[in-house]
PDB file of N, CA and C in Angstrom:
ATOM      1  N   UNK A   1     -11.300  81.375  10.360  1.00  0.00           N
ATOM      2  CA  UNK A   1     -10.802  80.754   9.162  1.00  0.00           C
ATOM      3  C   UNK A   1     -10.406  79.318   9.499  1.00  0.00           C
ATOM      4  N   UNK A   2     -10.354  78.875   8.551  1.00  0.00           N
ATOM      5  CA  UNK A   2     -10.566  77.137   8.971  1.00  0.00           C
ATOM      6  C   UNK A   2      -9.121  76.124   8.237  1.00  0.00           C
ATOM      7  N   UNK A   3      -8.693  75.844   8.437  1.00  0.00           N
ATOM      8  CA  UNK A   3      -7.302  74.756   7.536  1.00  0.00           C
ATOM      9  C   UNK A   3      -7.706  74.011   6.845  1.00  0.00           C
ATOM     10  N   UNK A   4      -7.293  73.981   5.754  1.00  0.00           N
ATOM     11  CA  UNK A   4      -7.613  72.857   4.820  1.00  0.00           C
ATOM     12  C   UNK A   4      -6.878  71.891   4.568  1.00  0.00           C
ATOM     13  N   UNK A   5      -7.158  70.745   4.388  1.00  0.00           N
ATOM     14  CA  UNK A   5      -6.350  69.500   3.969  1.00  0.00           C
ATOM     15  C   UNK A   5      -5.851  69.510   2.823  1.00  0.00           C
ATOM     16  N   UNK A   6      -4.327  69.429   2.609  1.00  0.00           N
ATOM     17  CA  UNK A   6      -3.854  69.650   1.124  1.00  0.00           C
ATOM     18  C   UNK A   6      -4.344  68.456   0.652  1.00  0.00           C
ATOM     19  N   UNK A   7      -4.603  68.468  -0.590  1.00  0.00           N
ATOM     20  CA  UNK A   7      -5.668  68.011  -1.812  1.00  0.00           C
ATOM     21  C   UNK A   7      -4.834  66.649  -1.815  1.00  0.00           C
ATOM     22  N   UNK A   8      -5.691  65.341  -1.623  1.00  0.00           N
ATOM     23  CA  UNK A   8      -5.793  64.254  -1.940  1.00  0.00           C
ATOM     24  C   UNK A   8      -5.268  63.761  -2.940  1.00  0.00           C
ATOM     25  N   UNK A   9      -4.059  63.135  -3.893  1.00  0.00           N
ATOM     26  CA  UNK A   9      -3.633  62.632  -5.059  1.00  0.00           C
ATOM     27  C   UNK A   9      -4.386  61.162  -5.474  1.00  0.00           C
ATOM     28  N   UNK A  10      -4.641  61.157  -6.012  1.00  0.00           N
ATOM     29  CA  UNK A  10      -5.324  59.938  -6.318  1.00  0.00           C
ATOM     30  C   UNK A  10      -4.675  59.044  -7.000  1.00  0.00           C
ATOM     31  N   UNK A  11      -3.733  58.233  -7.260  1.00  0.00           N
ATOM     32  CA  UNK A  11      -2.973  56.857  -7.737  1.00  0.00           C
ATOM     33  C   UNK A  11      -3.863  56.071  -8.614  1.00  0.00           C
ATOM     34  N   UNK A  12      -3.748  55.512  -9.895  1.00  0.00           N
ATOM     35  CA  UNK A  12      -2.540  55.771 -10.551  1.00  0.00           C
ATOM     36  C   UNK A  12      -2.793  57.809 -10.897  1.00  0.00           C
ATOM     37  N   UNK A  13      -2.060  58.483 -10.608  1.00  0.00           N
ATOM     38  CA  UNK A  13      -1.708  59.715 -11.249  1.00  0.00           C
ATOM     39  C   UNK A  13      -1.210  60.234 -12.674  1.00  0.00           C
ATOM     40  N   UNK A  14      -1.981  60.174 -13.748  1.00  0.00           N
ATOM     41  CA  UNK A  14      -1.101  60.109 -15.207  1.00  0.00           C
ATOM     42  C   UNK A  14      -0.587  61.736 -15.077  1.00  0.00           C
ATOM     43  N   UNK A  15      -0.059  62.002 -16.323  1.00  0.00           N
ATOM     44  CA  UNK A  15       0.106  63.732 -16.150  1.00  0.00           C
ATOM     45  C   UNK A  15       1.131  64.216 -14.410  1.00  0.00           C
ATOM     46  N   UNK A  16       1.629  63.449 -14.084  1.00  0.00           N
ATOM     47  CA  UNK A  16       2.120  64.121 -12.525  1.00  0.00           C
ATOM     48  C   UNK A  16       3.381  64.744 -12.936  1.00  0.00           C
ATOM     49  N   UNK A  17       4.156  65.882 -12.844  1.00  0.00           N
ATOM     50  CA  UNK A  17       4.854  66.551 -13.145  1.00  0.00           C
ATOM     51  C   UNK A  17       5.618  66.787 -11.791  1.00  0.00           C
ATOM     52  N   UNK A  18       6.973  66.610 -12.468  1.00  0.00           N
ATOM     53  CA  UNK A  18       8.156  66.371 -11.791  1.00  0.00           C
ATOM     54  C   UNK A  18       9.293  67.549 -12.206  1.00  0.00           C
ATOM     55  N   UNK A  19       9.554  68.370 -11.337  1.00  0.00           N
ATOM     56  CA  UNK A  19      10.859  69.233 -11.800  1.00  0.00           C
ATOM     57  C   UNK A  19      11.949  69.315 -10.910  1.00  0.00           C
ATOM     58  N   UNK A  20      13.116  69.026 -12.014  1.00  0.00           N
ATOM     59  CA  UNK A  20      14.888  68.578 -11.049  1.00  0.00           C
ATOM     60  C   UNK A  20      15.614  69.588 -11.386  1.00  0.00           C
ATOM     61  N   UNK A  21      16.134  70.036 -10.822  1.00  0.00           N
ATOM     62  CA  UNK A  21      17.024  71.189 -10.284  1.00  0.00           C
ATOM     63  C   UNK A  21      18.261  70.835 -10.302  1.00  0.00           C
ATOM     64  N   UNK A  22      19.618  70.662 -10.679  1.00  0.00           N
ATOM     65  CA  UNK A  22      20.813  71.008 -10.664  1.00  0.00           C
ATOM     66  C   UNK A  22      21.632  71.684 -11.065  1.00  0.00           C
ATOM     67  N   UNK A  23      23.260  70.966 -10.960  1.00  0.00           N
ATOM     68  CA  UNK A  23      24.048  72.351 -11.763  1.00  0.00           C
ATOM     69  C   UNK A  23      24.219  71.570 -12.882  1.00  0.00           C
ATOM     70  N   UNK A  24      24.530  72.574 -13.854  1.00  0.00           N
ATOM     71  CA  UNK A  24      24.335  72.299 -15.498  1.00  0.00           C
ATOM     72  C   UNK A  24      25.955  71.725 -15.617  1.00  0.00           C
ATOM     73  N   UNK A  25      26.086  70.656 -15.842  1.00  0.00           N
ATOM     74  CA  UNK A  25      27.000  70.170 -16.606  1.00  0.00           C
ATOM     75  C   UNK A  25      27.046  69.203 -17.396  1.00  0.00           C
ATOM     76  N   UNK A  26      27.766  68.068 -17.266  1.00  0.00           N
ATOM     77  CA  UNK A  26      27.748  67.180 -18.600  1.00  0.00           C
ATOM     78  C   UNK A  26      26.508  66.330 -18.675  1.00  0.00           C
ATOM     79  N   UNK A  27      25.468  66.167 -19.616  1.00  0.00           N
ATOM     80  CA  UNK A  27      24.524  65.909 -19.670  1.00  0.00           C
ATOM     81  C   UNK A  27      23.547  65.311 -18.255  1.00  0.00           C
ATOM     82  N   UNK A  28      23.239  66.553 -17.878  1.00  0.00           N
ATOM     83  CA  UNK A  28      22.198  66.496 -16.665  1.00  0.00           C
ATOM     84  C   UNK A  28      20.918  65.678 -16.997  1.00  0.00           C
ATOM     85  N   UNK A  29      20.669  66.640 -18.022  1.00  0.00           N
ATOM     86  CA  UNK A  29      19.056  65.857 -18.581  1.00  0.00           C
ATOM     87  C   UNK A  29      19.279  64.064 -19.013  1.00  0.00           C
ATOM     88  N   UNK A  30      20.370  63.842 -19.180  1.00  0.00           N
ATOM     89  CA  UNK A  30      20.412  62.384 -19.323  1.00  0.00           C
ATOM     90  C   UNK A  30      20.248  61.432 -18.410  1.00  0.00           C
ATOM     91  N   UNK A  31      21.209  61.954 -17.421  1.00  0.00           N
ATOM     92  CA  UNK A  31      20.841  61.717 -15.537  1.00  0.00           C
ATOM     93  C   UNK A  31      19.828  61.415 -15.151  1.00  0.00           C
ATOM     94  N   UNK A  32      19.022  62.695 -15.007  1.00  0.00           N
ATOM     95  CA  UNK A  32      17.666  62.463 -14.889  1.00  0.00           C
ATOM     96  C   UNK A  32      16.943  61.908 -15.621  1.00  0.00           C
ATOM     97  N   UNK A  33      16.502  61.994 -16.941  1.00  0.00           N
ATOM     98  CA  UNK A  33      15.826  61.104 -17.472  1.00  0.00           C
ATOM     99  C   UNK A  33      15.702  59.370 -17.360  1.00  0.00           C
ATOM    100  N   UNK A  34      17.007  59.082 -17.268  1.00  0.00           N
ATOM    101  CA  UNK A  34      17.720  57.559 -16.955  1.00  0.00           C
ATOM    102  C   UNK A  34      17.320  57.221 -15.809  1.00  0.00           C
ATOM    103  N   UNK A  35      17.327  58.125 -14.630  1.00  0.00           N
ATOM    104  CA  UNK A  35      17.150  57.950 -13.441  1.00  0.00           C
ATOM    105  C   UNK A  35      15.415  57.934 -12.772  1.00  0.00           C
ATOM    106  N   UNK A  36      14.828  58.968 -13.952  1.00  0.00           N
ATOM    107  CA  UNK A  36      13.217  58.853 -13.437  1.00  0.00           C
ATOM    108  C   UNK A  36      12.734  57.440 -14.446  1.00  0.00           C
ATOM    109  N   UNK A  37      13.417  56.996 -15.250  1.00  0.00           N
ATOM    110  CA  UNK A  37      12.867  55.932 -16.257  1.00  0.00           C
ATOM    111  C   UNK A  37      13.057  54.585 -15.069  1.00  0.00           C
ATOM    112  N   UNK A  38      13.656  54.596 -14.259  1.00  0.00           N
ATOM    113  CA  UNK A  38      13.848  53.170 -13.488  1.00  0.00           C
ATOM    114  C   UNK A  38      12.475  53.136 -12.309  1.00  0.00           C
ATOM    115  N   UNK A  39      12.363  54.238 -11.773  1.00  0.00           N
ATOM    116  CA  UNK A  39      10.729  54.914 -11.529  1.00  0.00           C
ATOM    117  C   UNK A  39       9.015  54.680 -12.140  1.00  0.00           C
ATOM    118  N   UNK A  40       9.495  54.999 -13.289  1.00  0.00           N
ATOM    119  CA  UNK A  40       8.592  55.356 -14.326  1.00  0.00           C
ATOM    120  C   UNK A  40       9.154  54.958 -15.787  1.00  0.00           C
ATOM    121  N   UNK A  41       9.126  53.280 -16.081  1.00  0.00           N
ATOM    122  CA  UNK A  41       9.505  52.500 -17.450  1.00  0.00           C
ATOM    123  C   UNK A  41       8.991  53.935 -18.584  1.00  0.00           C
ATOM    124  N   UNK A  42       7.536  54.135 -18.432  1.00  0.00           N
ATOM    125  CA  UNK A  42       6.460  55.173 -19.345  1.00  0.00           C
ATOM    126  C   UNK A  42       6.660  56.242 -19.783  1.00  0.00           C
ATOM    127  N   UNK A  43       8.198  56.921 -19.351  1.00  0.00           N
ATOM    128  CA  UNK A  43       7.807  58.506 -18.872  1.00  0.00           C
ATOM    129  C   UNK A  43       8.059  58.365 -20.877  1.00  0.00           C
ATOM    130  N   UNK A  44       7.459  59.685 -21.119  1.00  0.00           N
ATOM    131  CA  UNK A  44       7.435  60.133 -22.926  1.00  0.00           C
ATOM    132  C   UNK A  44       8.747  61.036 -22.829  1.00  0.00           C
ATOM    133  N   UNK A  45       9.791  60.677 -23.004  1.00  0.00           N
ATOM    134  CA  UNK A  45      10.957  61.296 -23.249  1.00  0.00           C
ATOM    135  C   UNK A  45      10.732  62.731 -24.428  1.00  0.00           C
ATOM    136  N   UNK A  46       9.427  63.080 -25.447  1.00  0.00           N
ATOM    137  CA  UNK A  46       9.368  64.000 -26.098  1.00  0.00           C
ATOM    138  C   UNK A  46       8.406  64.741 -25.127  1.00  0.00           C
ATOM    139  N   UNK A  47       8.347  64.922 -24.009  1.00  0.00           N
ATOM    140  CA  UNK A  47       7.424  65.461 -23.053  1.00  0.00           C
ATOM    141  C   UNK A  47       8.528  66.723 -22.380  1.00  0.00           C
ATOM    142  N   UNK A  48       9.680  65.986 -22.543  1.00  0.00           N
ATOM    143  CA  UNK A  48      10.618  66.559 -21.126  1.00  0.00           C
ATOM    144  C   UNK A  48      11.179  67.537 -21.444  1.00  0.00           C
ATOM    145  N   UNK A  49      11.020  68.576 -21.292  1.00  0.00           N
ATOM    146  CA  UNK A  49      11.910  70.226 -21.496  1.00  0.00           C
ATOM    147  C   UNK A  49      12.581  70.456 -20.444  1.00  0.00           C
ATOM    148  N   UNK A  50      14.188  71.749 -21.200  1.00  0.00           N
ATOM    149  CA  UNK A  50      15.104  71.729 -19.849  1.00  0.00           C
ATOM    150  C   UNK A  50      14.566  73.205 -19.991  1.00  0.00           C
ATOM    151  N   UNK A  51      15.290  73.707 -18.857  1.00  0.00           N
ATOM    152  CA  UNK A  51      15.627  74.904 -18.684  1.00  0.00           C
ATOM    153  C   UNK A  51      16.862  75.766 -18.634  1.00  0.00           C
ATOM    154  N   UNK A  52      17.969  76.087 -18.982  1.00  0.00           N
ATOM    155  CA  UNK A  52      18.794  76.978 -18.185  1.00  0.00           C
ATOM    156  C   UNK A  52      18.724  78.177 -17.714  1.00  0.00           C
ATOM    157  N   UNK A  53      19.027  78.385 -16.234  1.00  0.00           N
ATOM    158  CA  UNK A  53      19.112  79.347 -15.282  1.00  0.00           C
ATOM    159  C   UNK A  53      19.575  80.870 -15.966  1.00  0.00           C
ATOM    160  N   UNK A  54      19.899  81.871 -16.019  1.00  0.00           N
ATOM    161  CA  UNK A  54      19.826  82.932 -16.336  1.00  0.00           C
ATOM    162  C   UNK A  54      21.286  82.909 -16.701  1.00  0.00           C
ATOM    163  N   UNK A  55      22.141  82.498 -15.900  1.00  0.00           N
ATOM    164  CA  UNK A  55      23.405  82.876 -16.408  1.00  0.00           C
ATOM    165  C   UNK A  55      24.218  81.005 -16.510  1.00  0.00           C
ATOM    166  N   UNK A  56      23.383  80.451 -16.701  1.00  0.00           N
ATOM    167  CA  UNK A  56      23.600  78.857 -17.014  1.00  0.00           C
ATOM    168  C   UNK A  56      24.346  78.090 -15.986  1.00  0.00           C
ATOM    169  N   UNK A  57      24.304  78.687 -14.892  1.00  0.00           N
ATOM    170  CA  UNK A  57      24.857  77.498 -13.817  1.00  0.00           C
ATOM    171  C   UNK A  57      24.371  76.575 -13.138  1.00  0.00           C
ATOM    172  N   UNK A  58      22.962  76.758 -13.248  1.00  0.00           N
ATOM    173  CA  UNK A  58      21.729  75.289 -12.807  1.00  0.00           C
ATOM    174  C   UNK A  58      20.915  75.096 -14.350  1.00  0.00           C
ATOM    175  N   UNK A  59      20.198  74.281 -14.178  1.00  0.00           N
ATOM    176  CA  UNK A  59      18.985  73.233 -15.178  1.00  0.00           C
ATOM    177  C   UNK A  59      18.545  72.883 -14.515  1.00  0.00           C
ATOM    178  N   UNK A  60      16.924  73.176 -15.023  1.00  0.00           N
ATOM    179  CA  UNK A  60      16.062  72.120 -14.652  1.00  0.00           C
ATOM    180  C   UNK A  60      15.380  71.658 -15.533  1.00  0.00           C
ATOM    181  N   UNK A  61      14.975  70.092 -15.132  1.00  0.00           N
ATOM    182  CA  UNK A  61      14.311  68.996 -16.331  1.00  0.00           C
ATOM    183  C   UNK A  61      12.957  69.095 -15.600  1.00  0.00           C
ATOM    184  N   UNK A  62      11.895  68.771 -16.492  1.00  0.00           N
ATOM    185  CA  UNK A  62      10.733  69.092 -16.414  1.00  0.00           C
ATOM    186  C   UNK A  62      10.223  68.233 -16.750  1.00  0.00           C
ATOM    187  N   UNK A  63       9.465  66.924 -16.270  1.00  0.00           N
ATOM    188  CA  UNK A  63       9.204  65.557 -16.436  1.00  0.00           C
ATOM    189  C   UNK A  63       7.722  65.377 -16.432  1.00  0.00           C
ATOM    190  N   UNK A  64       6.699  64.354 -17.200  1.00  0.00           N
ATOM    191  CA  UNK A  64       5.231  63.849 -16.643  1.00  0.00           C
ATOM    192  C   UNK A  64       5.458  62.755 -16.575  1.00  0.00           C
ATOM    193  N   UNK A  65       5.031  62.266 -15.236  1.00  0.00           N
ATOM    194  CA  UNK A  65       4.680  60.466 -15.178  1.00  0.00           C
ATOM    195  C   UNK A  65       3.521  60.544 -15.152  1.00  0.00           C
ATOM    196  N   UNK A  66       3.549  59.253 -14.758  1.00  0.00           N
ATOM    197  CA  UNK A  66       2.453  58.350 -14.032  1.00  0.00           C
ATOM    198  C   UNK A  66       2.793  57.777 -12.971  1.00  0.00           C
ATOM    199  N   UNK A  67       2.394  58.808 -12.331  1.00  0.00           N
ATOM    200  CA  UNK A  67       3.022  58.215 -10.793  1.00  0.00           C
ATOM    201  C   UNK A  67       1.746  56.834 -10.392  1.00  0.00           C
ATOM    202  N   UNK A  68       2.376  55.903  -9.693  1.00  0.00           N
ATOM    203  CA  UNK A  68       1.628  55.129  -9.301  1.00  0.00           C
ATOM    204  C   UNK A  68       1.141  54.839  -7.693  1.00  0.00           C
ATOM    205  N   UNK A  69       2.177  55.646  -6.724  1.00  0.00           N
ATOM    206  CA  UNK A  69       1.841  56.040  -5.527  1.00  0.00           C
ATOM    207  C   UNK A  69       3.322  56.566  -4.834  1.00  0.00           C
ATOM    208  N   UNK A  70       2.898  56.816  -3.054  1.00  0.00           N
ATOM    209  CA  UNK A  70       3.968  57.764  -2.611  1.00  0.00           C
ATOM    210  C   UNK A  70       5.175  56.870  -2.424  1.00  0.00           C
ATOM    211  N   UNK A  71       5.076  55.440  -2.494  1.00  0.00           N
ATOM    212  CA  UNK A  71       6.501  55.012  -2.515  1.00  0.00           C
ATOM    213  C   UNK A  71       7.053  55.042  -3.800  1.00  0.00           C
ATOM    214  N   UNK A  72       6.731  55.222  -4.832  1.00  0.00           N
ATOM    215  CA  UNK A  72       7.489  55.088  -6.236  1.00  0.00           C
ATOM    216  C   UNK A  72       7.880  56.862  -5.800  1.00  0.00           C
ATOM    217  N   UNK A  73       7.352  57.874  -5.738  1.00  0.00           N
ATOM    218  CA  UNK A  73       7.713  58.849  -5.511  1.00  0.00           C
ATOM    219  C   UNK A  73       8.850  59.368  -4.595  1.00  0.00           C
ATOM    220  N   UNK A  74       8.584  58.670  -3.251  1.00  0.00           N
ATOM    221  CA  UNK A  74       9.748  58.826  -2.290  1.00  0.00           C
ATOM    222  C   UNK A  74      10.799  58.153  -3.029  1.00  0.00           C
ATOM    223  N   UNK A  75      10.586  56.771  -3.598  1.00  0.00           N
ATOM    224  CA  UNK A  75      12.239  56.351  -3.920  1.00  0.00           C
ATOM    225  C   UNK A  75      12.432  57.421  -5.197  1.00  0.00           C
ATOM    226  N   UNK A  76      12.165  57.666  -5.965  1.00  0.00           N
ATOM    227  CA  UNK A  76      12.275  58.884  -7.265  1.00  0.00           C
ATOM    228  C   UNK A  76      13.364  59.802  -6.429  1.00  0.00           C
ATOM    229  N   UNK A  77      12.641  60.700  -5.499  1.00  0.00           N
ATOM    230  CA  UNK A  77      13.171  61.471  -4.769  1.00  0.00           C
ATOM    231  C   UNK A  77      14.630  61.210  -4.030  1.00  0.00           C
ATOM    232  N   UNK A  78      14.432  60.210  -3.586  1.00  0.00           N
ATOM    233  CA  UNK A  78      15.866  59.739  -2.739  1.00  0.00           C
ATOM    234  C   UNK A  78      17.058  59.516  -3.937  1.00  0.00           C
ATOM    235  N   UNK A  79      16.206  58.496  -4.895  1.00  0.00           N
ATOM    236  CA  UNK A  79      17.331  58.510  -5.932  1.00  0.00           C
ATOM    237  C   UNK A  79      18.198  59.552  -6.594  1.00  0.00           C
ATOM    238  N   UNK A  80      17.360  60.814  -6.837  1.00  0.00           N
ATOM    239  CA  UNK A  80      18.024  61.685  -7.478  1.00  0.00           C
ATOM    240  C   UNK A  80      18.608  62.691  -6.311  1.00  0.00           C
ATOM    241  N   UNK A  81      18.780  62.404  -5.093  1.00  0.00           N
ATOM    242  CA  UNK A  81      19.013  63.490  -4.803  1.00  0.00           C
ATOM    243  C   UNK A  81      20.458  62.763  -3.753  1.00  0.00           C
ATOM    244  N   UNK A  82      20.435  61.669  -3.721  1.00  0.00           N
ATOM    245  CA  UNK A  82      21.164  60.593  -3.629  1.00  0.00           C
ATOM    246  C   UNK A  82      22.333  60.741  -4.773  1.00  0.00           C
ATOM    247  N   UNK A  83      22.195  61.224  -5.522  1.00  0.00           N
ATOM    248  CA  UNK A  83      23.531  61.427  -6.448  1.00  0.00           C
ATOM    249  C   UNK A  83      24.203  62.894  -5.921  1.00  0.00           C
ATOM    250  N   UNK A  84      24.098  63.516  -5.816  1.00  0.00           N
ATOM    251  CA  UNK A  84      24.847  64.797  -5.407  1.00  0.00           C
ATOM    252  C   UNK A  84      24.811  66.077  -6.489  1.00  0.00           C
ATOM    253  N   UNK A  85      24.098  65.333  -7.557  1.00  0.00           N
ATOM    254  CA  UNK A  85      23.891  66.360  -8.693  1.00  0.00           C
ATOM    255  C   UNK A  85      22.534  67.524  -9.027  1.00  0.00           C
ATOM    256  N   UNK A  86      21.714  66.446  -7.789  1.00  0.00           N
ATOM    257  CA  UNK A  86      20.597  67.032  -7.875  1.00  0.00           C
ATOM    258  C   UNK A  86      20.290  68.175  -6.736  1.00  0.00           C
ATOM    259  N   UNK A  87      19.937  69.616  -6.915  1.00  0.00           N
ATOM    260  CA  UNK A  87      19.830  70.299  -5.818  1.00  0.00           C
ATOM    261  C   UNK A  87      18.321  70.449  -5.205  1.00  0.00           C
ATOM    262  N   UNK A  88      17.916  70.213  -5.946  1.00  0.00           N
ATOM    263  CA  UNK A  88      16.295  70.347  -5.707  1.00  0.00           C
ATOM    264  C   UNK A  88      15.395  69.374  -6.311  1.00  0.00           C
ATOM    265  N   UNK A  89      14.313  68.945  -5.892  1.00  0.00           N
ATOM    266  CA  UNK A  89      13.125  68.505  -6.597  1.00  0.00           C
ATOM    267  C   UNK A  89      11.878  68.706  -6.242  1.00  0.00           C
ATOM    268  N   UNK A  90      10.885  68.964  -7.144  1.00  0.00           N
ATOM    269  CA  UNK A  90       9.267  70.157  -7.186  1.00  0.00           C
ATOM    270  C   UNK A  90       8.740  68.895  -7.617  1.00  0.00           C
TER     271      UNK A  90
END
């Protein structure tokens, strides 16, 4: 059996989907949204669905850019997770 190279992204990326993970409190989804918009001027704010966790102690926001490559992505990443609110990002 042979390894494969995980799949090539190609830049600009429209459609790239982003999901943030924290704990649910005072407007999370605002956070994030505010925070992937300095990232991504473009993102369609009627795109973005939350989630709450089963018994509502995390959210997650569910984002599409346009990513434009892996440094707009790495700083995305650092930024939100750089606040302390964010526990995860997919």
């Amino acid at each position: 059996m042979s390894e494969q190279d995980a799949p090539k992204i190609e830049f600009p990326c429209p459609d790239y989907p982003i999901k943030v993970v924290g704990v649910n409190d005072d407007n999370f989804r605002g956070f994030v949204v505010e925070t992937v918009q300095i990232h991504a001027p473009d993102l369609d704010i009627s795109r973005v669905t939350v989630n709450d966790s089963r018994n509502g102690t995390f959210q997650s926001v569910t984002l599409m850019i346009t990513a434009t490559g892996e440094d707009q992505l790495r700083a995305l990443h650092t930024d939100l997770m750089a606040s302390g609110r964010v526990r995860m990002v997919i």
